[in-house]
Protein backbone atom coordinates (compact mmCIF):
# COMPACT_ATOMS: atom_id res chain seq x y z
CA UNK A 1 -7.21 -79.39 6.77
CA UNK A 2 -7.56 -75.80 4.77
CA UNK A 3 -4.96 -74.52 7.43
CA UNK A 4 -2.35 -77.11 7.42
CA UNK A 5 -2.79 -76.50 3.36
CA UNK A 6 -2.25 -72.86 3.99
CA UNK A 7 1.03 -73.43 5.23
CA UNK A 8 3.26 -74.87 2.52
CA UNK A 9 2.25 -71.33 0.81
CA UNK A 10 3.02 -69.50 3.73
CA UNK A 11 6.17 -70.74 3.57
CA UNK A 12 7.17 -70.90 0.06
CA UNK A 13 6.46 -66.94 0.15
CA UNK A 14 8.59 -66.31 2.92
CA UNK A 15 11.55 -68.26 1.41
CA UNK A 16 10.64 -65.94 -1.96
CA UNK A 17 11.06 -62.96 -0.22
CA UNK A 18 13.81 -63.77 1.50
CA UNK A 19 15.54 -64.36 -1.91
CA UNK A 20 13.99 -61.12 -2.61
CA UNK A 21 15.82 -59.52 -0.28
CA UNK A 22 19.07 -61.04 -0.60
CA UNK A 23 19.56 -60.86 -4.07
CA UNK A 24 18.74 -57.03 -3.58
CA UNK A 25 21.57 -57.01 -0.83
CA UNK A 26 24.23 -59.03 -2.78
CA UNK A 27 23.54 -56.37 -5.71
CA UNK A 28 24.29 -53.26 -3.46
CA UNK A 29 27.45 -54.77 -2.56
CA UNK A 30 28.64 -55.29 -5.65
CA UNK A 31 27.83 -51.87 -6.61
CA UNK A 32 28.74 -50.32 -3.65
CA UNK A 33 31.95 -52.04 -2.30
CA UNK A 34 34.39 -50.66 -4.95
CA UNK A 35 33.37 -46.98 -4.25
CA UNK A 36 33.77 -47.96 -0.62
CA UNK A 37 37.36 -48.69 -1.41
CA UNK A 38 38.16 -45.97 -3.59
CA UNK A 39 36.76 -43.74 -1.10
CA UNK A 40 38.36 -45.47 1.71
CA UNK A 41 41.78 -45.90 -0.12
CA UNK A 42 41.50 -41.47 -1.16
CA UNK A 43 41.97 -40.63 2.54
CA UNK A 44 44.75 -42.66 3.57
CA UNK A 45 48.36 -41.08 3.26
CA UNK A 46 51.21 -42.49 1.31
CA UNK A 47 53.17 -44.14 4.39
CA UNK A 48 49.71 -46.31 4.84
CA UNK A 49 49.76 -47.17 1.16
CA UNK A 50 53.69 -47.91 0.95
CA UNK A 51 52.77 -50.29 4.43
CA UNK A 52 50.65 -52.59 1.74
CA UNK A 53 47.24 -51.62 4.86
CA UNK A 54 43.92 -54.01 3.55
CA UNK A 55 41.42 -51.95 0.84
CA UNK A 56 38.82 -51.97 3.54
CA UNK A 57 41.35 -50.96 6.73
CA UNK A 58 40.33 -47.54 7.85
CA UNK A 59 42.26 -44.94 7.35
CA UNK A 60 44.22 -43.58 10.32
CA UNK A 61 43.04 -39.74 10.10
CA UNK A 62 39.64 -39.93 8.24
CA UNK A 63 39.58 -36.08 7.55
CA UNK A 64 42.97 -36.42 5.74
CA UNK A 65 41.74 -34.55 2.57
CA UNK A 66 45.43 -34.02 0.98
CA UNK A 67 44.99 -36.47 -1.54
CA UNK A 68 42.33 -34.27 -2.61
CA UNK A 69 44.29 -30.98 -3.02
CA UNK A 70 46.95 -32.65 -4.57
CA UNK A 71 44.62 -34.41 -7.22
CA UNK A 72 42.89 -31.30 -7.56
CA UNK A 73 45.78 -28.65 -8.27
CA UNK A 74 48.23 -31.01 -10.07
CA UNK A 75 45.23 -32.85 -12.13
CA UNK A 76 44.09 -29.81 -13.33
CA UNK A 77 40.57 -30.65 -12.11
CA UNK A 78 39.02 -26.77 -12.33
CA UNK A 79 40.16 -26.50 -15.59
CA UNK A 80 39.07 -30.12 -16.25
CA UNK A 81 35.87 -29.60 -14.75
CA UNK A 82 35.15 -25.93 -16.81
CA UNK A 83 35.62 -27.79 -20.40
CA UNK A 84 33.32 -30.54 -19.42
CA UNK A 85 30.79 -27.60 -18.39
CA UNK A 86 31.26 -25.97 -21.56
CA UNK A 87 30.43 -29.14 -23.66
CA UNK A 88 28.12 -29.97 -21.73
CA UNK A 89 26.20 -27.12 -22.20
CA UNK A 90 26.00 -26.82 -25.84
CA UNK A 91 25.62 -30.72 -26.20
CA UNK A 92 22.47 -30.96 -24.17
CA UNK A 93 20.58 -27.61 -25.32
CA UNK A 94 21.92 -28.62 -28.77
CA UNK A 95 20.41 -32.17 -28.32
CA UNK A 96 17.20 -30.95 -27.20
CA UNK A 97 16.54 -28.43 -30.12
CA UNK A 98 17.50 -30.58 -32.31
CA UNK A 99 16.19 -33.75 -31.51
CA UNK A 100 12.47 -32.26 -30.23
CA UNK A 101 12.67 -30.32 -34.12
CA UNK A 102 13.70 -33.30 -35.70
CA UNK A 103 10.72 -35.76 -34.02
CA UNK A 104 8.18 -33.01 -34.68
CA UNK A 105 9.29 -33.00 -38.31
CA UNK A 106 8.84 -36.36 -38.36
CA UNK A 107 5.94 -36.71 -36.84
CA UNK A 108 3.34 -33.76 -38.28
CA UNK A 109 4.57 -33.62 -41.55
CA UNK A 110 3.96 -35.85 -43.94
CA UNK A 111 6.48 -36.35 -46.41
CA UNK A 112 8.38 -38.08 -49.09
CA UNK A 113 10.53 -41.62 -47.79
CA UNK A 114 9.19 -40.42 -44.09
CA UNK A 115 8.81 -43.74 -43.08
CA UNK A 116 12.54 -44.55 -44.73
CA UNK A 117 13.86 -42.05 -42.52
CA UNK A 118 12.87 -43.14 -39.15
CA UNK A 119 13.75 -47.04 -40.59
CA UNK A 120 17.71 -45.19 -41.19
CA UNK A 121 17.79 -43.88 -37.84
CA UNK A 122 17.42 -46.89 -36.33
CA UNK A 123 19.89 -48.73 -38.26
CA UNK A 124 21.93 -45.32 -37.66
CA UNK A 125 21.79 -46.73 -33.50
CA UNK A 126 22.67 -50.34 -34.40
CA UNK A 127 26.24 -49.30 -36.45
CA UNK A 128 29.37 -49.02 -34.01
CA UNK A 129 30.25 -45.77 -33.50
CA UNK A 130 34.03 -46.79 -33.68
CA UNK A 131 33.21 -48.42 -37.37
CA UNK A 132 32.58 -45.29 -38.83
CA UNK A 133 35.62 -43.17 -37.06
CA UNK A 134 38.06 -42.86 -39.36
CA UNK A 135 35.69 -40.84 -41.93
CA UNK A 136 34.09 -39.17 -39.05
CA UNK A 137 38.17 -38.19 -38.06
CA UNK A 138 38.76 -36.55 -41.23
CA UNK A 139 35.13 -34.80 -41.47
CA UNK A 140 36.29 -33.04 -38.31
CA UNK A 141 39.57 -32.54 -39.07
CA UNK A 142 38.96 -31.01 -42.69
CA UNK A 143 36.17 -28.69 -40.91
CA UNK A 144 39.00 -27.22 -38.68
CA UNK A 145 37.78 -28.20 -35.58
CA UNK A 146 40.39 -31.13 -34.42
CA UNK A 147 41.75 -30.23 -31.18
CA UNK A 148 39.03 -28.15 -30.25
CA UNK A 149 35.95 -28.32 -27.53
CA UNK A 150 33.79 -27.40 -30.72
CA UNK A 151 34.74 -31.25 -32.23
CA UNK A 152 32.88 -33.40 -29.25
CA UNK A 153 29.97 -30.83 -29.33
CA UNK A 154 29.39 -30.85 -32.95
CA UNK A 155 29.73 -35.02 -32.56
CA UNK A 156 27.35 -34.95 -29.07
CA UNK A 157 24.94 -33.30 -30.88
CA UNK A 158 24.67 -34.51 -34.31
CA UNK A 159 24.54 -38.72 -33.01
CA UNK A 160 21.88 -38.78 -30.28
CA UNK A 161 19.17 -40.59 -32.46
CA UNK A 162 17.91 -41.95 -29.02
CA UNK A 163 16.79 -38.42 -28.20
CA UNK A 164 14.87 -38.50 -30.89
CA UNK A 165 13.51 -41.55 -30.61
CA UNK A 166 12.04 -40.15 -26.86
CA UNK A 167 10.62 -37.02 -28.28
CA UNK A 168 9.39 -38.91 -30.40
CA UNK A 169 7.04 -41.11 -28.16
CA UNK A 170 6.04 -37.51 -26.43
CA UNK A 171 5.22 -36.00 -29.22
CA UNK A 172 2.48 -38.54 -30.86
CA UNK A 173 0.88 -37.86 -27.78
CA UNK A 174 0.05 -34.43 -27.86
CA UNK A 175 -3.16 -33.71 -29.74
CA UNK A 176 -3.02 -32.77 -33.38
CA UNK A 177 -5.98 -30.31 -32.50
CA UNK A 178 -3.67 -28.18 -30.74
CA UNK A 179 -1.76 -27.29 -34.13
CA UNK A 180 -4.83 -27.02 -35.85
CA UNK A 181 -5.94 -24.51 -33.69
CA UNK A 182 -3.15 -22.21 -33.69
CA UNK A 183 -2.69 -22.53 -37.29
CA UNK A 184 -6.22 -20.87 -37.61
CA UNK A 185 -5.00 -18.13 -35.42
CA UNK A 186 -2.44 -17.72 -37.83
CA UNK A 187 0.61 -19.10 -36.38
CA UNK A 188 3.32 -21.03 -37.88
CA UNK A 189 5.04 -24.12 -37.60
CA UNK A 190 8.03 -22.50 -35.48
CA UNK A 191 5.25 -20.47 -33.72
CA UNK A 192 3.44 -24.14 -32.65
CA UNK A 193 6.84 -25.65 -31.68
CA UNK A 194 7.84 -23.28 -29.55
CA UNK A 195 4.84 -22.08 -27.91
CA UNK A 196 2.94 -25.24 -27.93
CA UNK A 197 4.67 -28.56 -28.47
CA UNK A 198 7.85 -27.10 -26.74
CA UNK A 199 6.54 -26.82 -23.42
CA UNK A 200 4.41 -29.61 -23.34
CA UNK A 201 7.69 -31.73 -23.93
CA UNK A 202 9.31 -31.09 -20.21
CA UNK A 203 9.26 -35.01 -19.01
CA UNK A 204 11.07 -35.51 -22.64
CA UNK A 205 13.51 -32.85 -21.93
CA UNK A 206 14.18 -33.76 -18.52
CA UNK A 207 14.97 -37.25 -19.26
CA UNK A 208 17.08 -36.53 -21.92
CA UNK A 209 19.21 -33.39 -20.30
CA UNK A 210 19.83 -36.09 -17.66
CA UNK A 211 20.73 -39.10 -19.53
CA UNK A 212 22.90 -37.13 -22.37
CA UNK A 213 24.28 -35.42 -19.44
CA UNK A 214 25.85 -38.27 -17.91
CA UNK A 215 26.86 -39.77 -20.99
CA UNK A 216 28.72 -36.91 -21.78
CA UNK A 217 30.15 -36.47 -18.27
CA UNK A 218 31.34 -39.94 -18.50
CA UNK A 219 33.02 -40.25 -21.93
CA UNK A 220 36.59 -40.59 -22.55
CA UNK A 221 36.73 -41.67 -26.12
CA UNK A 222 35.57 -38.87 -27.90
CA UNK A 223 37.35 -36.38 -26.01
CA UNK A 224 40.65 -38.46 -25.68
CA UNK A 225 41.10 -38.55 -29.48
CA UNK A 226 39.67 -35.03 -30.70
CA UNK A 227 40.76 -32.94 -28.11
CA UNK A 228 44.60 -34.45 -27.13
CA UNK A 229 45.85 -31.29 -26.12
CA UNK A 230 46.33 -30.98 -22.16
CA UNK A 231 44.46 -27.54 -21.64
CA UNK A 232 41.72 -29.07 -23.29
CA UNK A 233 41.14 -32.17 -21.06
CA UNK A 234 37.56 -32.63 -19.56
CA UNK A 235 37.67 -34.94 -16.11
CA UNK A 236 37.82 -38.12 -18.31
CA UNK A 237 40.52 -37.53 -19.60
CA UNK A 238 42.03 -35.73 -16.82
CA UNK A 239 42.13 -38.74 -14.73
CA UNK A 240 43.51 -40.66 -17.37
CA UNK A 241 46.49 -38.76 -17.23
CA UNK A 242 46.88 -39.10 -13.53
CA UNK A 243 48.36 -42.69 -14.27
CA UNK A 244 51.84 -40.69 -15.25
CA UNK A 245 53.25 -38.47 -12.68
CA UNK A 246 50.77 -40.67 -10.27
CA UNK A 247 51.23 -43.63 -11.88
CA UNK A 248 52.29 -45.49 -8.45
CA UNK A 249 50.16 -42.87 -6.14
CA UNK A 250 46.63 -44.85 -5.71
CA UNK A 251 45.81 -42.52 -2.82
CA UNK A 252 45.87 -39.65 -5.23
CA UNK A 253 44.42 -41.13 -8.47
CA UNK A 254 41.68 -42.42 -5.89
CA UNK A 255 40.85 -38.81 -4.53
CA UNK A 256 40.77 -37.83 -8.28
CA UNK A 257 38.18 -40.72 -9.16
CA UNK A 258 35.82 -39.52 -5.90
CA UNK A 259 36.00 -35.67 -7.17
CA UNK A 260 34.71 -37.55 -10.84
CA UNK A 261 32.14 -39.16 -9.19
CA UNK A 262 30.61 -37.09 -7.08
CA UNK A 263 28.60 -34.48 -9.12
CA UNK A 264 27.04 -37.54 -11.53
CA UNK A 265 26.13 -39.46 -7.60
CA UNK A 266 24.35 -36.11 -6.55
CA UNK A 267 22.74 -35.59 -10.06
CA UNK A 268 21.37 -38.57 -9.89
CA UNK A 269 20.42 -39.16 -6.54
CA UNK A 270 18.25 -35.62 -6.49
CA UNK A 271 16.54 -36.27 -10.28
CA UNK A 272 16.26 -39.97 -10.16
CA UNK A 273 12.70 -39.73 -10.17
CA UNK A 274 12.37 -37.72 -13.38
CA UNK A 275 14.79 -40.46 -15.26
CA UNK A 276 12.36 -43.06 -14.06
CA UNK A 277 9.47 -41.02 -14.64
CA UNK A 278 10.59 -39.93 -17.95
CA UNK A 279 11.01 -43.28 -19.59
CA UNK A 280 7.71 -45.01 -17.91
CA UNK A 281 5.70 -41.91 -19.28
CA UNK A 282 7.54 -41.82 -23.13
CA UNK A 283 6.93 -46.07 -23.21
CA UNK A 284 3.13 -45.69 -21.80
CA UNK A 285 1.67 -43.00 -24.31
């Protein structure tokens, strides 16, 4: 009797796994069947494009890697690609001094309205961004810095209250002790940041050089409208202009979308586990 019981579980376990299983499946197709056509649609030539050929057909020659040259000479890709370094650069080391000073502020000193502060930087992350453009437009604009790569860095940097919100969480965690002991050996408060609460913050600053790295990478509004001059164009923006001399080329504006997404795919596939790691550790302490 207990083992014909037994079975109805058995059973109902299986079919739960199964589902498992295939809703795991049905997700990887959805995420990974447009890149397979992009990919697939980058290395055929124009004659196999003009001939109307399926968005999964294989390519004829799969080493045809023209599309590629031609996206990356005419798109201006290397000069794309060597503004978004640039602004990336300052954004994230920017981001990380400032947010890690701004959440040790917050939490070792105790202060006037403290509490009022960390209450306005939440409601800072719950305004649209695009609600408060038009003043933010003519802040940069009267500063000088409008059709510059200084205008997205300055913006990068000064709106990441999520940052600060996971330096935050790291920085509770570290003892208190530790800045009452170097204060008796007569350091300061920059002293103790830098020499103590600084390097104790790595899974902080690893998660967030990764996450504000990407979201940089990836945006196209903020560069679009403060930097509209064509030398300035980062590989948003870059591809976004492919849609007028290329306009009718998908072979080409497809090889220009795989050069885009490769270096955030190999970012992320090589630090995944510090992303994951990063945000279990900063919601745990």
């Amino acid at each position: 009797m207990s083992h014909e019981s037994r079975r109805p579980r058995v059973s109902r376990g299986g079919i739960a796994r199964s589902l498992t299983y295939l809703s795991l499946i049905a997700a990887s197709v959805v995420v990974l069947l447009p890149l397979l056509v992009v990919l697939l649609t980058s290395l055929k030539s124009q004659e196999e494009m003009a001939n109307d050929s399926g968005a999964l057909q294989l390519p004829d020659d799969p080493l045809n890697f023209d599309n590629y040259v031609t996206a990356f000479q005419d798109g201006r890709m290397l000069s794309a690609f060597g503004n978004t370094a640039f602004i990336l650069l300052f954004s994230v080391t920017g981001t990380v001094i400032i947010g890690s000073m701004a959440a040790y502020a917050i939490d070792r000193y105790t202060f006037r309205f403290r509490k009022l502060v960390v209450a306005l930087f939440l409601v800072a992350t719950l305004v649209p961004g695009v609600t408060t453009q038009v003043a933010t437009f003519q802040i940069v604009d009267s500063f000088g810095m409008f059709d510059s790569r200084w205008a997205p860095i300055v913006l990068y940097m000064g709106t990441d209250i999520v940052s600060i919100y996971i330096f935050l969480q790291f920085v509770r965690s570290i003892p208190v002790s530790l800045d009452e002991s170097a204060r008796l050996d007569g350091a300061n408060a920059f002293t103790i940041y830098r020499k103590i609460i600084l390097p104790l913050l790595k899974p902080a600053i690893a998660t967030v050089v990764i996450v504000k790295g990407i979201t940089v990478y990836n945006d196209f509004y903020i560069p679009f409208l403060y930097m509209p001059s064509e030398d300035l164009g980062v590989i948003s923006t870059s591809l976004f202009r492919f849609k007028g001399p290329f306009g009718a080329h998908w072979e080409n504006i497809s090889a220009g979308a795989v050069l885009v997404i490769l270096p955030t795919l190999l970012v992320f596939l090589f630090l995944q586990r510090y992303i994951y790691n990063g945000f279990t550790r900063g919601a745990t302490k």
